[in-house]
Protein backbone atom coordinates (compact mmCIF):
# COMPACT_ATOMS: atom_id res chain seq x y z
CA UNK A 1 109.55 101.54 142.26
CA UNK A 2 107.47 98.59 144.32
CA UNK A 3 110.30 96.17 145.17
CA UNK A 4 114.10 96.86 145.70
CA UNK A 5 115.79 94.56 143.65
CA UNK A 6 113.91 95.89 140.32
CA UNK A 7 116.44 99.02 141.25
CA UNK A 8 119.35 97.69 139.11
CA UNK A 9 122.87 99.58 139.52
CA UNK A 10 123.00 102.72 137.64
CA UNK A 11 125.13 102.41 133.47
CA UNK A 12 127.09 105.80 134.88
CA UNK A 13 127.46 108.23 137.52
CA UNK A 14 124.52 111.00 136.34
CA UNK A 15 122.13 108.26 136.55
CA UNK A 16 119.89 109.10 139.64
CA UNK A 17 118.10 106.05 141.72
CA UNK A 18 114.98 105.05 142.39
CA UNK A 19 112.63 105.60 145.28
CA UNK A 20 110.90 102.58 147.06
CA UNK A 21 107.33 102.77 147.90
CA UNK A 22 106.96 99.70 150.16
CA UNK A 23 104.29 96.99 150.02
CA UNK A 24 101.28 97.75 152.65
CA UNK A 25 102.67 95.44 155.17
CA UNK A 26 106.20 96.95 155.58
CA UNK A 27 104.94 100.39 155.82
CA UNK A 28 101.95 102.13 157.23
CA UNK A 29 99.94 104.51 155.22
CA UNK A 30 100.06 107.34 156.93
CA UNK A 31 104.02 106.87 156.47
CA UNK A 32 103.99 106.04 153.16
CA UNK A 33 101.57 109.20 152.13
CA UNK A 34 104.67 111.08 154.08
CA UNK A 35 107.22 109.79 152.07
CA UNK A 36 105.02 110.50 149.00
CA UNK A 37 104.71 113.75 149.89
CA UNK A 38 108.45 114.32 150.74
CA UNK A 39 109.09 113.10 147.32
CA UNK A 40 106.90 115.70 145.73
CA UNK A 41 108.68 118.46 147.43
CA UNK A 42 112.16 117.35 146.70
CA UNK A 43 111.35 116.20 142.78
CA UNK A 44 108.46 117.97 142.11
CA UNK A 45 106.69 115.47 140.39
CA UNK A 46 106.51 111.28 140.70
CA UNK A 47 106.59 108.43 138.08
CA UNK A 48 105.58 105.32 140.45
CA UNK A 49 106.49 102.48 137.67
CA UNK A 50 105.19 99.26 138.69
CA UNK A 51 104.49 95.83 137.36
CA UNK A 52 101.06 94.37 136.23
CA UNK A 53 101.95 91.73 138.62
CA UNK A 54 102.13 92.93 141.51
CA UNK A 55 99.74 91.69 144.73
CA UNK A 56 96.01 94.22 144.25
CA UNK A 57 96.59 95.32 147.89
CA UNK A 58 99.77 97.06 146.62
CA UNK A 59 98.18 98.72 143.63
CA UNK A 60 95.40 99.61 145.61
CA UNK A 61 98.14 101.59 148.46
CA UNK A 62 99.19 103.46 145.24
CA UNK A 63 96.26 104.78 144.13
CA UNK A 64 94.80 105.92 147.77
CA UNK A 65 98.70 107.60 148.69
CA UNK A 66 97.60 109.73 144.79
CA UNK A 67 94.17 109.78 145.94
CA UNK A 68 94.76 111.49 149.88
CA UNK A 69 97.19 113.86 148.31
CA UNK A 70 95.12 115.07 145.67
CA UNK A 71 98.24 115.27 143.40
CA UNK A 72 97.94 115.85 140.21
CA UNK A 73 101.60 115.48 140.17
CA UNK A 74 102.03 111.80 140.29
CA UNK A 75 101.81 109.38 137.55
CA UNK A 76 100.92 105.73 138.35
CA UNK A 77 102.60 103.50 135.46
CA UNK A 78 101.76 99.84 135.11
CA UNK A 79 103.89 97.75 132.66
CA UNK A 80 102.92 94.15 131.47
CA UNK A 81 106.48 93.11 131.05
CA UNK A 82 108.35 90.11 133.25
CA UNK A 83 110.63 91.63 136.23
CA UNK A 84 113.49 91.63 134.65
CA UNK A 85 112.07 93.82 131.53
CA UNK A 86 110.83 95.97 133.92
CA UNK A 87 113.94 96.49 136.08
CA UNK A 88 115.29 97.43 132.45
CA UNK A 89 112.29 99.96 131.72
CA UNK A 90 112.70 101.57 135.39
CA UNK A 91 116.87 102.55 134.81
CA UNK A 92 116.22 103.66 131.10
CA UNK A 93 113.82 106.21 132.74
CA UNK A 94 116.16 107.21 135.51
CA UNK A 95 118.63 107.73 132.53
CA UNK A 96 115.78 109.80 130.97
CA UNK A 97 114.78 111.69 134.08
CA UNK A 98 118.32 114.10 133.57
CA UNK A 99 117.83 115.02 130.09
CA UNK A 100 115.56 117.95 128.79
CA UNK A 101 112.47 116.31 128.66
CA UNK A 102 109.24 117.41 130.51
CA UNK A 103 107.97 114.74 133.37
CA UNK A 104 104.74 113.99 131.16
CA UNK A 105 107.09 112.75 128.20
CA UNK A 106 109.56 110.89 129.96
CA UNK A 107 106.50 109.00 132.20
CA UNK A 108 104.60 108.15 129.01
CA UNK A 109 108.20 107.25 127.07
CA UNK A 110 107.48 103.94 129.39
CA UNK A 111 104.83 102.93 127.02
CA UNK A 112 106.99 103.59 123.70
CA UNK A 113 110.56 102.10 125.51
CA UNK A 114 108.85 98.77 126.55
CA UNK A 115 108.23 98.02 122.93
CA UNK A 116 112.27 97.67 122.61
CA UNK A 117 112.78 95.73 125.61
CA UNK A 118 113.16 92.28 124.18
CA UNK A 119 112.07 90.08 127.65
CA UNK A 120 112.28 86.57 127.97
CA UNK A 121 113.56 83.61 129.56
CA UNK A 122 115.09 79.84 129.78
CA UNK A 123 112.36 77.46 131.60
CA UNK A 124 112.33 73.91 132.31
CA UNK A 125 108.92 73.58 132.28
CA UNK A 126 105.67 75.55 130.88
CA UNK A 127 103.14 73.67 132.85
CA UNK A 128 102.27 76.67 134.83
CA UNK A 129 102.98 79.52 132.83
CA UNK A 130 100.09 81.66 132.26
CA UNK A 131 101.33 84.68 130.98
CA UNK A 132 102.65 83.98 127.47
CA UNK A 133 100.20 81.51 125.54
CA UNK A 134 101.42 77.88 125.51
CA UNK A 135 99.94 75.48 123.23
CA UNK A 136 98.79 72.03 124.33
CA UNK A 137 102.23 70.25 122.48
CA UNK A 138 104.33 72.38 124.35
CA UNK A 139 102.68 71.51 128.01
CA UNK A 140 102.52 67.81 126.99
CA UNK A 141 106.86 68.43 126.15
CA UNK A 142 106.67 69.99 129.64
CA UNK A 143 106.80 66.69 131.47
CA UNK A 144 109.61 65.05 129.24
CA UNK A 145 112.81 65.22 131.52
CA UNK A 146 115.56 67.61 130.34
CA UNK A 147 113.37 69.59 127.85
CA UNK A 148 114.31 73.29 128.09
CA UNK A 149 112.05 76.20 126.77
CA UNK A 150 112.92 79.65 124.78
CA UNK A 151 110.09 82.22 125.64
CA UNK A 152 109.87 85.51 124.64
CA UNK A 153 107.47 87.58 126.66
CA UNK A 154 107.88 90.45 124.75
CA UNK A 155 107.87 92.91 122.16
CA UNK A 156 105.89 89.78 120.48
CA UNK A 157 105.00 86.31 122.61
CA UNK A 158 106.98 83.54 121.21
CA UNK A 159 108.37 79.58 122.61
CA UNK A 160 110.22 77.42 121.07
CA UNK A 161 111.64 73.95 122.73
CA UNK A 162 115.52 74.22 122.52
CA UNK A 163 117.13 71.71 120.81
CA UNK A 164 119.54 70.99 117.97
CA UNK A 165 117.26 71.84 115.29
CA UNK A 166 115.43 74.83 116.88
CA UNK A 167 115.32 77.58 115.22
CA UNK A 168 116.66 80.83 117.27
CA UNK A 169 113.70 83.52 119.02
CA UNK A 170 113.69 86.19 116.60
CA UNK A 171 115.56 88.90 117.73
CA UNK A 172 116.28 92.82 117.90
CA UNK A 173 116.87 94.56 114.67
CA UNK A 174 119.06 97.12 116.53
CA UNK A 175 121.86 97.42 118.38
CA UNK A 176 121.59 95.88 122.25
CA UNK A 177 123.01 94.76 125.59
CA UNK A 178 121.55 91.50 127.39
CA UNK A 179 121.09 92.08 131.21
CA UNK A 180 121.04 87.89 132.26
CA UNK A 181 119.64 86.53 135.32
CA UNK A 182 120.28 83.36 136.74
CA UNK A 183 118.07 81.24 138.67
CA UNK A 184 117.83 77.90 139.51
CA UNK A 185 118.67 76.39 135.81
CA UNK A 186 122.03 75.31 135.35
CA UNK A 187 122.64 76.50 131.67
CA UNK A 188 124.62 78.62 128.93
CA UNK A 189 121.99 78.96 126.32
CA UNK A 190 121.52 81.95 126.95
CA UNK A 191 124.90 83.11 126.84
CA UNK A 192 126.38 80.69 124.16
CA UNK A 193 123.40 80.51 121.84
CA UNK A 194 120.86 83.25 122.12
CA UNK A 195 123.74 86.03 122.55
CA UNK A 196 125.90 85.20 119.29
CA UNK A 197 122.25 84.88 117.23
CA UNK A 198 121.05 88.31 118.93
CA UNK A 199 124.47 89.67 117.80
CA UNK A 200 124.40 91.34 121.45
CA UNK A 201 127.31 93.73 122.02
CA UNK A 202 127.78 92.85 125.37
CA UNK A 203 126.45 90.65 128.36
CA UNK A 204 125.83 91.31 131.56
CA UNK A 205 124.78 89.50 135.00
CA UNK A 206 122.46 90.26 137.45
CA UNK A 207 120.36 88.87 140.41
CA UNK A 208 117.21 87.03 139.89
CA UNK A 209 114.47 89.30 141.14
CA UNK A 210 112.87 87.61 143.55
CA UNK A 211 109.09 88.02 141.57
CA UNK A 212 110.84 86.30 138.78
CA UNK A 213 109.77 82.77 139.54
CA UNK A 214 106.15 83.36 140.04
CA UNK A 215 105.95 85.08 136.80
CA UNK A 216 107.65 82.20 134.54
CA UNK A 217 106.01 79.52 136.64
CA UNK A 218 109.14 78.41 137.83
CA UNK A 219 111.77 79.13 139.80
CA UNK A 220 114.49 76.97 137.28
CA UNK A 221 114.84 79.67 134.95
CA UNK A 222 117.13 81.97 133.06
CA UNK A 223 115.75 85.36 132.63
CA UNK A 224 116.99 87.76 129.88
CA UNK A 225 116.26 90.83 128.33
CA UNK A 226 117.65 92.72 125.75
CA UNK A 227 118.07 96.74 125.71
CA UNK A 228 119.20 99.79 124.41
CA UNK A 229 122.13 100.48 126.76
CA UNK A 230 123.25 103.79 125.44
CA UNK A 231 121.01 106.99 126.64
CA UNK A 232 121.55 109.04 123.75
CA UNK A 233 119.87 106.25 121.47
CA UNK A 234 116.99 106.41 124.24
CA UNK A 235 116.69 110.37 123.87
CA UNK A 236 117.12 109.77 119.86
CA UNK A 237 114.15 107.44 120.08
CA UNK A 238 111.45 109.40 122.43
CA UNK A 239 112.88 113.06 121.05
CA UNK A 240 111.29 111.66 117.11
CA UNK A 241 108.07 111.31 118.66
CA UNK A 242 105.44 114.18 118.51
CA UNK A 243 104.65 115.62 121.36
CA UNK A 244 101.09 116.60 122.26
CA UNK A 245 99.41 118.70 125.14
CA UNK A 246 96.72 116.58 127.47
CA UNK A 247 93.45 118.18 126.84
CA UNK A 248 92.53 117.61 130.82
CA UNK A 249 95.52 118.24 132.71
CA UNK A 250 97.17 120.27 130.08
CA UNK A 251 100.74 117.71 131.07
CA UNK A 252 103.11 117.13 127.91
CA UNK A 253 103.01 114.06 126.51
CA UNK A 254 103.96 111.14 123.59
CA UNK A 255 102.12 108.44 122.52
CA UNK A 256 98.14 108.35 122.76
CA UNK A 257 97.09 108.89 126.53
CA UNK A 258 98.59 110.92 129.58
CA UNK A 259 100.39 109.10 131.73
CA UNK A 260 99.66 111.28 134.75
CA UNK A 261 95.73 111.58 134.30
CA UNK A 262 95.31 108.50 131.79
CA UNK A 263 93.24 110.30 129.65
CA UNK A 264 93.62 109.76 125.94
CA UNK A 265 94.50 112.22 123.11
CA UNK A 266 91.54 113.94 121.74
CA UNK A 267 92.30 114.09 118.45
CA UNK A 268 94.30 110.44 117.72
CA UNK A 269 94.61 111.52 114.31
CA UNK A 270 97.50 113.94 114.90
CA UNK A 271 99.57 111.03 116.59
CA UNK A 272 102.48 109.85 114.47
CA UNK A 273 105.01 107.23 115.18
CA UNK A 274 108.51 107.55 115.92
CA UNK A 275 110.61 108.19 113.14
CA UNK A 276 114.87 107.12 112.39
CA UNK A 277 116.17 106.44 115.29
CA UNK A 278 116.00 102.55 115.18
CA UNK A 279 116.10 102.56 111.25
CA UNK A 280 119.21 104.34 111.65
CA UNK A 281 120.68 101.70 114.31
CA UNK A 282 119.40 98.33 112.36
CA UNK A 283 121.47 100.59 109.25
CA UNK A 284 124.77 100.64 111.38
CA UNK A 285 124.95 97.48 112.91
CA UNK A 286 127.83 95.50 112.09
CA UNK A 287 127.68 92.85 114.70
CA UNK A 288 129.22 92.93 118.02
């Protein structure tokens, strides 16, 4: 992982940590290639999950640390998902990381698992928010004191302006937790109204991470995201996937492109999609 505090604390004691591969500036390369390396011994193989985010001098560290080792063995993951949704998508692969999967299946499960991560937040303002689309009504609302904004970053972009009348973000069809982090907006939306319409089974705080208010634009915020907590729904889920073979580096994999050379399936018309898991869920639910 890129940044300490998208390391939440593990759901149980089998869930390993992460490793931190620092920013260029805390750590020299020649360091950081050393830690790599040490990493490789221990583990055998890295996932290095990062966010789309993060500064190009970073990315760029990554790819020379694969680059000078000539390691085949490490897989550099970018995610387009806010902090918080990816401080969610890094523990549900540390929960993945003890089960019986190969490394190429749990690195490209990232892929299929950030499709369920429902990532969003409470602003006071849109005016600079570039990364969900925000139509020219909702930046003129912007500047109207005490509006407050719904916006859903992912699976699907959505905003609404809360109020009275609003209809609710649409929600997970399965069930979920909602990891909630609070930042400079003082507010129980979240809590009080987007929980009970989620039907969440439980809520749970967090720190802000400290990326978050760059992201949204703002640093008065309430970010959320809701999650499959439980890891046998998250084996359920990537286990109904085919698996395939890379045709260049021969790694296991789901989905339609290696996550360790990035090279996509050669045949996409054997790819299926996942199958019952979440059906199955959406079936059961009975509210929290």
């Amino acid at each position: 992982m890129t940044s300490a505090d998208l390391v939440l604390p593990p759901t149980d004691q089998q869930t390993p940590t992460a490793a931190l591969l620092q920013a260029p500036e805390a750590q020299v390369l020649e360091l950081a290639i050393g830690d790599m390396h040490l990493l490789l011994e221990q583990h055998g193989y890295v996932i290095a999950l990062y966010p789309s985010g993060i500064r190009p001098e970073h990315e760029r560290r990554l790819h020379s640390i694969r680059s000078v080792l000539e390691s085949d063995r490490i897989a550099l993951v970018k995610v387009d998902l806010p902090p918080l949704g990816v401080a969610v998508l890094v523990r549900q692969l540390r929960q993945l990381s003890i089960c019986d999967f190969s490394p190429g299946v749990v690195a490209s499960a990232a892929r299929l698992l950030s499709h369920y991560i429902y990532a969003g937040a409470l602003l006071n303002s849109v005016a600079k928010l570039d990364r969900v689309p925000v139509s020219l009504k909702s930046h003129a609302r912007s500047w109207v004191p005490g509006s407050q904004f719904a916006v859903l970053a992912g699976p699907e972009p959505q905003l609404i302006k809360v109020g009275p009348a609003a209809e609710p973000l649409a929600g997970p069809a399965f069930r979920t937790h909602l990891l909630v982090a609070q930042g400079q907006l003082q507010s129980e939306w979240v809590q009080e109204t987007l929980a009970p319409a989620w039907k969440v089974q439980a809520v749970h705080d967090t720190r802000l991470p400290a990326d978050s208010p760059r992201w949204w634009g703002t640093g008065k915020l309430v970010e959320f995201a809701a999650h499959l907590p439980d890891l046998s729904v998250l084996y359920q889920l990537v286990a109904s996937v085919r698996r395939e073979r890379c045709h260049w580096c021969e790694m296991e994999l789901i989905g339609d492109r290696c996550a360790f050379c990035s090279a996509p399936l050669a045949t996409p018309a054997n790819r299926r999609p996942s199958s019952g898991v979440l059906q199955l869920e959406a079936g059961e639910r009975s509210g929290p």
